[in-house]
Protein backbone atom coordinates (compact mmCIF):
# COMPACT_ATOMS: atom_id res chain seq x y z
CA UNK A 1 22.36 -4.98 -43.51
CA UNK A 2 19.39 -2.22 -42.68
CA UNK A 3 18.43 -0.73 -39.70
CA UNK A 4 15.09 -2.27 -38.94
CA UNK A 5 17.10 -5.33 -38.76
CA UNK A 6 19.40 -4.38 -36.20
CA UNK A 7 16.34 -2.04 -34.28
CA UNK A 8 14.67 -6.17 -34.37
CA UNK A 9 18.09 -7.82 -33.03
CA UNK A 10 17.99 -5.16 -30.28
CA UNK A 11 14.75 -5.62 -28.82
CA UNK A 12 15.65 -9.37 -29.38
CA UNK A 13 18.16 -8.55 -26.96
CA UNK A 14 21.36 -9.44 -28.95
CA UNK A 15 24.60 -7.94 -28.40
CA UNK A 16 25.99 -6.21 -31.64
CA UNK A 17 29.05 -6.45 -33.38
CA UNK A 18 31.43 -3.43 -34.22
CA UNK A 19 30.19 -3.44 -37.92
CA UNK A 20 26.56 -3.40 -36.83
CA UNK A 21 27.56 -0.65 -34.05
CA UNK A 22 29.16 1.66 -36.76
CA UNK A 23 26.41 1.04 -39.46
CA UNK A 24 23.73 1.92 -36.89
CA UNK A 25 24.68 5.11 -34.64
CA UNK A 26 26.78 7.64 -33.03
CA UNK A 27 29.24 5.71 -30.46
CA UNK A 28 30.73 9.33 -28.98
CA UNK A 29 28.73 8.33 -25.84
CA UNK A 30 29.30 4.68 -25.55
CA UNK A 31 32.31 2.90 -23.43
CA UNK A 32 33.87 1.32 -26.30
CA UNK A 33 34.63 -1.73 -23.31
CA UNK A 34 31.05 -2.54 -22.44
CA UNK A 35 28.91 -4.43 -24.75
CA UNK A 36 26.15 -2.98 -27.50
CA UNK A 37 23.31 -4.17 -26.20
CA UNK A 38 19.14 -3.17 -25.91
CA UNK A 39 16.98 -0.29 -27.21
CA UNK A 40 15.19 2.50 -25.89
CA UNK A 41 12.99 5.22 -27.51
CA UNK A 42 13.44 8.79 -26.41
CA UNK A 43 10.09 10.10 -27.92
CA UNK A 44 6.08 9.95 -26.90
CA UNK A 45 6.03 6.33 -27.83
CA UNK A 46 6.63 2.68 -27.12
CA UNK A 47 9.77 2.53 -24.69
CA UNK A 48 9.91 6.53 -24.00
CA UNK A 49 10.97 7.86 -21.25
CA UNK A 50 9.31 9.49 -18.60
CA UNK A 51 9.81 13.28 -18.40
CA UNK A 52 9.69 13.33 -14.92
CA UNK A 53 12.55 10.92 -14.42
CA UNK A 54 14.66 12.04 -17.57
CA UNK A 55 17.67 9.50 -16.64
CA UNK A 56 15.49 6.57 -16.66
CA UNK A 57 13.74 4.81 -19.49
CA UNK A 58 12.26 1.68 -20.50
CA UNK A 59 14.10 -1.19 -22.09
CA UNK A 60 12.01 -2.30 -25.69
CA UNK A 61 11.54 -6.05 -24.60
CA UNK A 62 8.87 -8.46 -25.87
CA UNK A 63 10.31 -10.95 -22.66
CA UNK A 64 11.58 -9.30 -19.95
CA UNK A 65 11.05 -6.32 -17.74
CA UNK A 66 13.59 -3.91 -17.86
CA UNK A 67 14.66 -0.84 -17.03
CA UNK A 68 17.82 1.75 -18.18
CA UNK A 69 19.51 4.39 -15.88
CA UNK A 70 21.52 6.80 -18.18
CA UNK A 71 23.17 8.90 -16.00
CA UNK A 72 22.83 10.87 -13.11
CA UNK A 73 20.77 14.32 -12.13
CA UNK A 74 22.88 17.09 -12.58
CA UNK A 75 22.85 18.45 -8.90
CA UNK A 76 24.98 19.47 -6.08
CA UNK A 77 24.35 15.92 -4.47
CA UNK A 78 25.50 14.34 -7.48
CA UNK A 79 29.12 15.34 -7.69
CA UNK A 80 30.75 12.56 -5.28
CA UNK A 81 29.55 10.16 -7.66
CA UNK A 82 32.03 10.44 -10.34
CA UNK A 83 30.46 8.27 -13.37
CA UNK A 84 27.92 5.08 -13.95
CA UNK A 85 30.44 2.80 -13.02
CA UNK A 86 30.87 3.64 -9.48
CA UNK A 87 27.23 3.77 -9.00
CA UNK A 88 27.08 -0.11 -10.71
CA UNK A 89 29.35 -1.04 -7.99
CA UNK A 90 27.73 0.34 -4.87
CA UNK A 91 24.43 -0.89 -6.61
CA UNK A 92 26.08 -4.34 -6.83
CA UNK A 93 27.44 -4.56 -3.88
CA UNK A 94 24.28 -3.23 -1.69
CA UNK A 95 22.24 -5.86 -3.96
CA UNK A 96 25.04 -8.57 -2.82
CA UNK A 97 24.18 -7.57 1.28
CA UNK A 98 20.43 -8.91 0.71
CA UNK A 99 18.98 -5.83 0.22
CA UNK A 100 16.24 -5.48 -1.67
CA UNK A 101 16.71 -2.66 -4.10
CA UNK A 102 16.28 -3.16 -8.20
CA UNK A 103 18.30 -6.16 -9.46
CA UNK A 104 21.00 -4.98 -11.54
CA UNK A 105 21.84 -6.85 -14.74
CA UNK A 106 25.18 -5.04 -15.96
CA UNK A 107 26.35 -2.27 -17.31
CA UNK A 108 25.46 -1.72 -21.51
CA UNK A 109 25.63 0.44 -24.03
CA UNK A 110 22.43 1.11 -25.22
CA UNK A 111 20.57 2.38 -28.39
CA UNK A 112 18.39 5.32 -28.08
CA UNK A 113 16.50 5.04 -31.43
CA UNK A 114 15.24 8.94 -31.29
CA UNK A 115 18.40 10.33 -30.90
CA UNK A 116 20.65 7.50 -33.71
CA UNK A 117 23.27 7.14 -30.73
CA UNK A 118 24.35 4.59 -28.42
CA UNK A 119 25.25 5.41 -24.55
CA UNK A 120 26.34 3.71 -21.66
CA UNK A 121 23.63 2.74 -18.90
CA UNK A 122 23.25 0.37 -15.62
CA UNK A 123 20.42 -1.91 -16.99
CA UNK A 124 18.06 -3.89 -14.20
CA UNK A 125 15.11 -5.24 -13.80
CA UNK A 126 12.22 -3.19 -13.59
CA UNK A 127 9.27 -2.77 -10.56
CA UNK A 128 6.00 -2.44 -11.37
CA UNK A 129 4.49 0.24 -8.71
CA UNK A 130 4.75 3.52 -7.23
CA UNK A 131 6.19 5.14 -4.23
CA UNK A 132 5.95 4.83 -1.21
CA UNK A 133 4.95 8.44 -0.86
CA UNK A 134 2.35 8.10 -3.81
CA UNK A 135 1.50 4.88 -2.27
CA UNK A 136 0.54 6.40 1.39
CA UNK A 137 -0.78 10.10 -0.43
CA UNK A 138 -3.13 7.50 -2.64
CA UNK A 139 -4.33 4.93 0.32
CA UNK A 140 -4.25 8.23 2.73
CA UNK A 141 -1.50 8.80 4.91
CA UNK A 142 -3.19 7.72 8.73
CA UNK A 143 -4.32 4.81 6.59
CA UNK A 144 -4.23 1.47 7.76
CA UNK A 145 -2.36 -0.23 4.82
CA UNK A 146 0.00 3.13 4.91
CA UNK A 147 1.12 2.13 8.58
CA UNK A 148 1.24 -1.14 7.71
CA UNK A 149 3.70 -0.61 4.67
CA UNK A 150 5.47 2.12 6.76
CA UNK A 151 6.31 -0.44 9.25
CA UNK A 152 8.17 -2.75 6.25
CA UNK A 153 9.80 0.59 5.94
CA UNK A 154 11.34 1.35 8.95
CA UNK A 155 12.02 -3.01 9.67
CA UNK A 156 13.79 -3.13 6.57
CA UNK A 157 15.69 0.21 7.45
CA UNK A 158 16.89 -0.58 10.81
CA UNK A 159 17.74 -3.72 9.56
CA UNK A 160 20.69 -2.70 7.64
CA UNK A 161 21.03 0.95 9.01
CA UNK A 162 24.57 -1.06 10.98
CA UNK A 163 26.39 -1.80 8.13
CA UNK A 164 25.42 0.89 5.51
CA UNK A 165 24.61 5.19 5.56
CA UNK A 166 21.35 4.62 3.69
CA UNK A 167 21.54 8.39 2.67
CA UNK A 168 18.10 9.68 0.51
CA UNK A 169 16.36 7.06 2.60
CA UNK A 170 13.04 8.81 1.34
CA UNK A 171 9.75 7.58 0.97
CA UNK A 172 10.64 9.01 -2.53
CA UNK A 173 12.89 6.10 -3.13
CA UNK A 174 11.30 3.34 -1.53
CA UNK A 175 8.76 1.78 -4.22
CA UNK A 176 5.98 -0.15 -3.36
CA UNK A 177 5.09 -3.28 -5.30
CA UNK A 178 1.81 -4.85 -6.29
CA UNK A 179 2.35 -7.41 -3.76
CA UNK A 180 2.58 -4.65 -1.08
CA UNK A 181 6.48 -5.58 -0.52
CA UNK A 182 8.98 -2.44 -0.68
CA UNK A 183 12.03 -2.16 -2.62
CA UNK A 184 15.01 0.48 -2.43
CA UNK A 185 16.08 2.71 -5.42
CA UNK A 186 18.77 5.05 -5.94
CA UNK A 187 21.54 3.59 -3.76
CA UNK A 188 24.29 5.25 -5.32
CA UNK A 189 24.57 7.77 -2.05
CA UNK A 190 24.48 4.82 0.71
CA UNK A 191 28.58 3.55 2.22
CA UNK A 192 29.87 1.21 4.43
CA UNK A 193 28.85 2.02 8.03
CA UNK A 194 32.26 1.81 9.08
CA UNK A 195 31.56 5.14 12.05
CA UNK A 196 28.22 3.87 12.92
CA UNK A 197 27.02 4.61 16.50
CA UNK A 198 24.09 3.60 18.03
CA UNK A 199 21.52 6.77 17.98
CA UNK A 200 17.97 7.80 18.68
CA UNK A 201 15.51 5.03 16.71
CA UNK A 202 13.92 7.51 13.76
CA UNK A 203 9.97 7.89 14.26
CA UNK A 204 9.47 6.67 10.23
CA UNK A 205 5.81 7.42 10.25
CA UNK A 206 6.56 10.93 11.29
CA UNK A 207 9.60 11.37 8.34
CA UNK A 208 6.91 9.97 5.87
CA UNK A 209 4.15 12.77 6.85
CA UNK A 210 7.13 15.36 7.25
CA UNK A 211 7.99 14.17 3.53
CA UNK A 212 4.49 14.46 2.52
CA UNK A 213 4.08 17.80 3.96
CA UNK A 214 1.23 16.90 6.58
């Protein structure tokens, strides 16, 4: 047994077993209950993560397109949610609605080759795009295709504004794809609806430029 071998089984995508696990890396982090599974790469390399979103980094695949959340920003906002697997199950469960947000694939522990430990993460699939506030700040704001994408916004918004509090509804956490269609992110603040009343419709082109500053 070596560790190359094992880094290759991980990027393969193959769960380990306890002997691997204990020959390979710290497990202080990990949920001894979820399975070892997937590698990232903390540093400037293939797989690192992106300094801007700390908590999130690339999953090493040769196959599939995938993304790890480790954790959450350590805010004010953050303190209702009380670990990784309460956010899984809102994610889950908003995914389950029809929404279209990131699909989730489980929760893992995962390797992080820079740091020799293993910690728990919500894997999913990743998007390939940007923002919708990079999108509209890129194409220009009174843009056609920013009103047009703007509108996606507020249809898909409205759509399911009955049943859930979509709280940090920002075009910060709306991503734009490279087919133009828009995709939720960070649902881990949205609930059931259950005191929804019907209120004045929300002018989303105006919230955008407010976001953007203009």
């Amino acid at each position: 047994m070596n560790k190359k071998d094992l880094y290759r089984k991980l990027v393969r995508e193959e769960e380990l077993t306890l002997e691997e696990i204990e020959f390979l890396g710290d497990t202080s982090k990990a949920n001894l209950d979820l399975p070892f599974k997937y590698v990232i790469r903390g540093d400037k390399f293939f797989c690192s993560r992106n300094t801007n979103l700390p908590n999130l980094a690339p999953i090493c695949s040769p196959n599939n397109n995938l993304i790890a959340k480790i954790g959450n920003y350590q805010t004010q906002r953050t303190k209702d949610i009380k670990n990784l697997e309460d956010e899984y199950r809102i994610h889950k469960q908003v995914y389950n609605m029809g929404i279209k947000i990131l699909p989730p694939l489980g929760m893992y522990n995962i390797y992080d080759v820079s740091k020799r430990k293993f910690q728990e993460a919500i894997v999913m699939e990743k998007i390939d795009g940007m923002t919708l506030a990079s999108y509209c700040s890129k194409v220009g704001p009174n843009s056609p295709a920013c009103k047009e994408i703007t509108q996606h916004w507020k249809k898909d918004s409205e759509k399911f504004e009955r049943q859930l509090d979509l709280k940090d509804n920002s075009p910060s956490n709306v991503m734009v794809d490279k087919d133009q269609k828009i995709h939720f992110i960070d649902p881990e603040f949205w609930s059931r609806n259950t005191l929804w009343e019907k209120r004045e419709p929300t002018n989303w082109f105006q919230k955008l430029l407010k976001y953007l500053d203009l």
